[in-house]
N, C-alpha and C. Protein backbone atom coordinates (compact mmCIF):
# COMPACT_ATOMS: atom_id res chain seq x y z
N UNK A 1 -21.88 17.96 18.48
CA UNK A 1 -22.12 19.05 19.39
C UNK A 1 -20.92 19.22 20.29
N UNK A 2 -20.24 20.71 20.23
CA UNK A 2 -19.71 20.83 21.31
C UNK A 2 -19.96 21.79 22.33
N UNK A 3 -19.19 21.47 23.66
CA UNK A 3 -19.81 22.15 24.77
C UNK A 3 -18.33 22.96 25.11
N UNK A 4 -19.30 23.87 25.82
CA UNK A 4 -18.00 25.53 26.09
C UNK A 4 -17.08 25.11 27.27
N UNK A 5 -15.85 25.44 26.92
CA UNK A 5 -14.71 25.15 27.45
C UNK A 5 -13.98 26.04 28.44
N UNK A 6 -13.80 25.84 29.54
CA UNK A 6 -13.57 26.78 30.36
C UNK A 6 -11.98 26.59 30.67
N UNK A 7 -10.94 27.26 30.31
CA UNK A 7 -9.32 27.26 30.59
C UNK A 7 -8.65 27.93 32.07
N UNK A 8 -8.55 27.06 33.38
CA UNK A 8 -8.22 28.17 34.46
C UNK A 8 -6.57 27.65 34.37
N UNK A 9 -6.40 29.25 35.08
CA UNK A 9 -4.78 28.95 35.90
C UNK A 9 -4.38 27.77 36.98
N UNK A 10 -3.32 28.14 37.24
CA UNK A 10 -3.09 27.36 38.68
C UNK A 10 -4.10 28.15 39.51
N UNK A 11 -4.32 28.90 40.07
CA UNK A 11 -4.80 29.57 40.90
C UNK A 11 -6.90 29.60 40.94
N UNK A 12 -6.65 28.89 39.71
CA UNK A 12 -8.18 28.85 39.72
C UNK A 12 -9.17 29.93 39.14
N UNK A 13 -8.18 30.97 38.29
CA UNK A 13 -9.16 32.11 37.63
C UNK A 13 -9.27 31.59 36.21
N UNK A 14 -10.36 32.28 36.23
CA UNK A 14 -11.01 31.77 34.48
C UNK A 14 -9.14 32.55 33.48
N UNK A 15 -8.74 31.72 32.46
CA UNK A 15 -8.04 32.46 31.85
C UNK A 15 -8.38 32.36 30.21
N UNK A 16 -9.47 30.96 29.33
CA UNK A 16 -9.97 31.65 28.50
C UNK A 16 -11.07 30.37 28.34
N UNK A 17 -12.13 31.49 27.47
CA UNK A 17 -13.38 30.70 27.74
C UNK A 17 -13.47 30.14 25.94
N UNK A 18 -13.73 29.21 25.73
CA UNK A 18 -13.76 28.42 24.14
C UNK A 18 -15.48 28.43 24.23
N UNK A 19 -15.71 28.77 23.27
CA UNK A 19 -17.74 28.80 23.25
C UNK A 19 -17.47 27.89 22.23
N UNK A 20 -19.06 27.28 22.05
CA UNK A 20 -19.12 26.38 21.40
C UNK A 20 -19.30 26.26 19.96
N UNK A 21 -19.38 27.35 19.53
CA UNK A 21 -19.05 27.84 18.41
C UNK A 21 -18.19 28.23 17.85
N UNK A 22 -16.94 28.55 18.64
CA UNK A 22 -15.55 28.51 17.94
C UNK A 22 -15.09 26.85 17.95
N UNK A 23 -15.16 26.19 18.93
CA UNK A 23 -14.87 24.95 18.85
C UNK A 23 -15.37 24.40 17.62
N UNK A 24 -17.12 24.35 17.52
CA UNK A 24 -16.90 23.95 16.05
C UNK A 24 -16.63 24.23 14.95
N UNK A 25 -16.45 25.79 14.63
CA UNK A 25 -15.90 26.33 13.89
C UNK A 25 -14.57 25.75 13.19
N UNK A 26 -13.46 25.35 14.08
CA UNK A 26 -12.27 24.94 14.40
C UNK A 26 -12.24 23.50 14.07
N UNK A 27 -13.32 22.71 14.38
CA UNK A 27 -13.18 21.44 14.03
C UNK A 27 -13.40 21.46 12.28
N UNK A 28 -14.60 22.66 11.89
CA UNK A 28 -14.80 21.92 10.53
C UNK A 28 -13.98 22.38 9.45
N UNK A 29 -12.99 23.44 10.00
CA UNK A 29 -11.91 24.11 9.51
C UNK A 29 -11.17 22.94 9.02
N UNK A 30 -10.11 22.23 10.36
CA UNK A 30 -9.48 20.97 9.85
C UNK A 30 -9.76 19.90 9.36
N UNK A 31 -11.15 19.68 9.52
CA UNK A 31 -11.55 18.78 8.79
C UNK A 31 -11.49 18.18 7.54
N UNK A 32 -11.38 19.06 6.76
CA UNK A 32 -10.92 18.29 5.16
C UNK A 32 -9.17 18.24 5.60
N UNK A 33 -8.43 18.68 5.89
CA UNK A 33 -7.07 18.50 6.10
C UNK A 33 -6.96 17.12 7.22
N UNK A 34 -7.53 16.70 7.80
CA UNK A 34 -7.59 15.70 8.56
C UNK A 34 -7.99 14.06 7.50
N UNK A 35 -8.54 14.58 6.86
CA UNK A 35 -9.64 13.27 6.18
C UNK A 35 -8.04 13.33 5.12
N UNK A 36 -7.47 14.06 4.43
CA UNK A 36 -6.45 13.79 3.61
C UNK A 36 -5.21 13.67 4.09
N UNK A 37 -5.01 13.59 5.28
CA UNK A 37 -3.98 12.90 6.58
C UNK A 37 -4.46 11.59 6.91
N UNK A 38 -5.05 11.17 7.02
CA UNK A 38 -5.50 10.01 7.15
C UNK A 38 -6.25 8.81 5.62
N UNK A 39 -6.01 9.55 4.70
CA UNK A 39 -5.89 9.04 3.40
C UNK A 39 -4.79 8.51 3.03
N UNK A 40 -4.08 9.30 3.18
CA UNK A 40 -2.01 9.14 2.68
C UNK A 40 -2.04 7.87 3.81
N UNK A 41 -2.35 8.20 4.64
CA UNK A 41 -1.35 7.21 6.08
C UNK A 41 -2.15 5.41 5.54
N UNK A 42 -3.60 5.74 5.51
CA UNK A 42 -4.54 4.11 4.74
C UNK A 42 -3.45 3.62 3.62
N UNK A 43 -3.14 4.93 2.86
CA UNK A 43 -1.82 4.11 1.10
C UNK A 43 -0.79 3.65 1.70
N UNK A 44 -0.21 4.57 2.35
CA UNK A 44 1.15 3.92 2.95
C UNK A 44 0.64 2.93 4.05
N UNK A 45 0.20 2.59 4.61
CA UNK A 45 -0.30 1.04 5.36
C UNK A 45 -0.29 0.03 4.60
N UNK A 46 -1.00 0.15 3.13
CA UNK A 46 -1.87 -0.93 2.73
C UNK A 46 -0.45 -1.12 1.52
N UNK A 47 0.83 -0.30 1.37
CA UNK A 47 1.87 -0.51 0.63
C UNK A 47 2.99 -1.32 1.38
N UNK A 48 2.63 -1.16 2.44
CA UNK A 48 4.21 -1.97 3.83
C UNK A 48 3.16 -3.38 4.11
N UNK A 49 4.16 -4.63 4.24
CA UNK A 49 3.66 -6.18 4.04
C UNK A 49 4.00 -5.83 5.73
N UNK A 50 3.41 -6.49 6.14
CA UNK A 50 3.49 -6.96 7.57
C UNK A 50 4.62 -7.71 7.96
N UNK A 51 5.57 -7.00 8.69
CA UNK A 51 6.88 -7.89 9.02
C UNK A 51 6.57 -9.14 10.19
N UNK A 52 5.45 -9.33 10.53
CA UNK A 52 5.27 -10.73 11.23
C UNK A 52 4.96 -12.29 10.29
N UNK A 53 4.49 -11.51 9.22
CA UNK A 53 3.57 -12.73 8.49
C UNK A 53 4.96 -12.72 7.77
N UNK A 54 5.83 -11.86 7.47
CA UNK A 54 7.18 -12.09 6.29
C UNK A 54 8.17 -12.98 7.35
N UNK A 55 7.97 -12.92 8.50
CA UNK A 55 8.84 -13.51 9.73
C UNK A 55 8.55 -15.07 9.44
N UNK A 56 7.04 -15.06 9.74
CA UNK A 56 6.34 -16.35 10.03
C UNK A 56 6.76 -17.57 8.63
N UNK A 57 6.83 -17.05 7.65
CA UNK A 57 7.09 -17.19 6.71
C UNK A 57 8.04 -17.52 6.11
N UNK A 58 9.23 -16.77 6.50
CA UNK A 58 10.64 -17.08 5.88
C UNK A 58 10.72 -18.48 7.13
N UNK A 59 10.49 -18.28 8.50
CA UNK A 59 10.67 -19.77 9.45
C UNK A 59 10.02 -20.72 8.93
N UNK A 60 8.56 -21.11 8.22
CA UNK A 60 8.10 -22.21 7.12
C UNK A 60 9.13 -22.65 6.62
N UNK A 61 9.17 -21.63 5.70
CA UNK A 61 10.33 -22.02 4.71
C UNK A 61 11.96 -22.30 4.84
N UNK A 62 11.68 -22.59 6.36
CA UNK A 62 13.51 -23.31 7.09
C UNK A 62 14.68 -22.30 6.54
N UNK A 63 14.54 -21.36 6.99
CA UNK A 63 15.32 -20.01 7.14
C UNK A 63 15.47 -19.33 8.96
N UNK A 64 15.16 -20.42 9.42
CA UNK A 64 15.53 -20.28 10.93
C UNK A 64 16.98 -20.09 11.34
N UNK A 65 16.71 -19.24 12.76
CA UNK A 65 18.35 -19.22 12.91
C UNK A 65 19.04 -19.98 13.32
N UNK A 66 18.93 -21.64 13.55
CA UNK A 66 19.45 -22.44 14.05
C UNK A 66 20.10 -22.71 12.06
N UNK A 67 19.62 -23.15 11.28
CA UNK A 67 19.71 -23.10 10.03
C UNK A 67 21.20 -22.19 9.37
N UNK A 68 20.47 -21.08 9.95
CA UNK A 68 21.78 -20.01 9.23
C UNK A 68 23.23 -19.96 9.98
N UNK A 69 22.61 -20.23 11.83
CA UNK A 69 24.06 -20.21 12.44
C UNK A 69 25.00 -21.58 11.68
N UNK A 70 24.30 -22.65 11.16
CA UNK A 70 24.79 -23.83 10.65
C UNK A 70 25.65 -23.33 9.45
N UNK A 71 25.11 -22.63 8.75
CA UNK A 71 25.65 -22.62 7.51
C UNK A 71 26.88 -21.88 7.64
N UNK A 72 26.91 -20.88 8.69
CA UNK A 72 28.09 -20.07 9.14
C UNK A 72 29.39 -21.06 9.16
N UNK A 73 29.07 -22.30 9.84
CA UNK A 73 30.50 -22.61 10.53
C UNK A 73 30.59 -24.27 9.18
N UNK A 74 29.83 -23.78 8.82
CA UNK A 74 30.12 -24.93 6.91
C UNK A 74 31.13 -24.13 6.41
C-alpha cells in the first residue's frame, strides 16, 4: 500500500501531489526490471571469491610480508 505524496516548495505551496495510485502504478512498472537488476548483481557476487578469505589464506600459507620483504634482499 501506498500513501499520497504531497511535494512543497521552499515556501511551503503544494507543488505536486503523487496519489496513490500512480505511485503504485510506478512501482509495478519497474518491478520486473528491478528483480533482473538484482539477478545479474546475485551472478556477479556469487562469481568474485572474497578477497579476505584469499588474504587470510595466502598468510596460512606463509606468504606474509615479513616473508616476501626477506626474499627481496636474498
Amino acid at each position: 500500500m501506498f500513501y499520497k505524496v504531497q511535494v512543497l516548495d521552499a515556501k511551503g505551496k503544494l507543488k505536486k501531489l503523487l496519489t496513490s495510485d500512480m505511485l503504485s502504478k510506478r512501482h509495478w512498472d519497474l518491478f520486473p526490471d528491478n528483480i533482473k537488476k538484482a539477478e545479474k548483481e546475485k551472478k556477479s557476487k556469487t562469481n568474485k571469491k572474497n578477497k579476505f578469505n584469499a588474504f587470510k589464506a595466502r598468510k596460512l600459507l606463509g606468504y606474509g610480508k615479513l616473508e616476501i620483504a626477506c626474499k627481496k634482499w636474498i
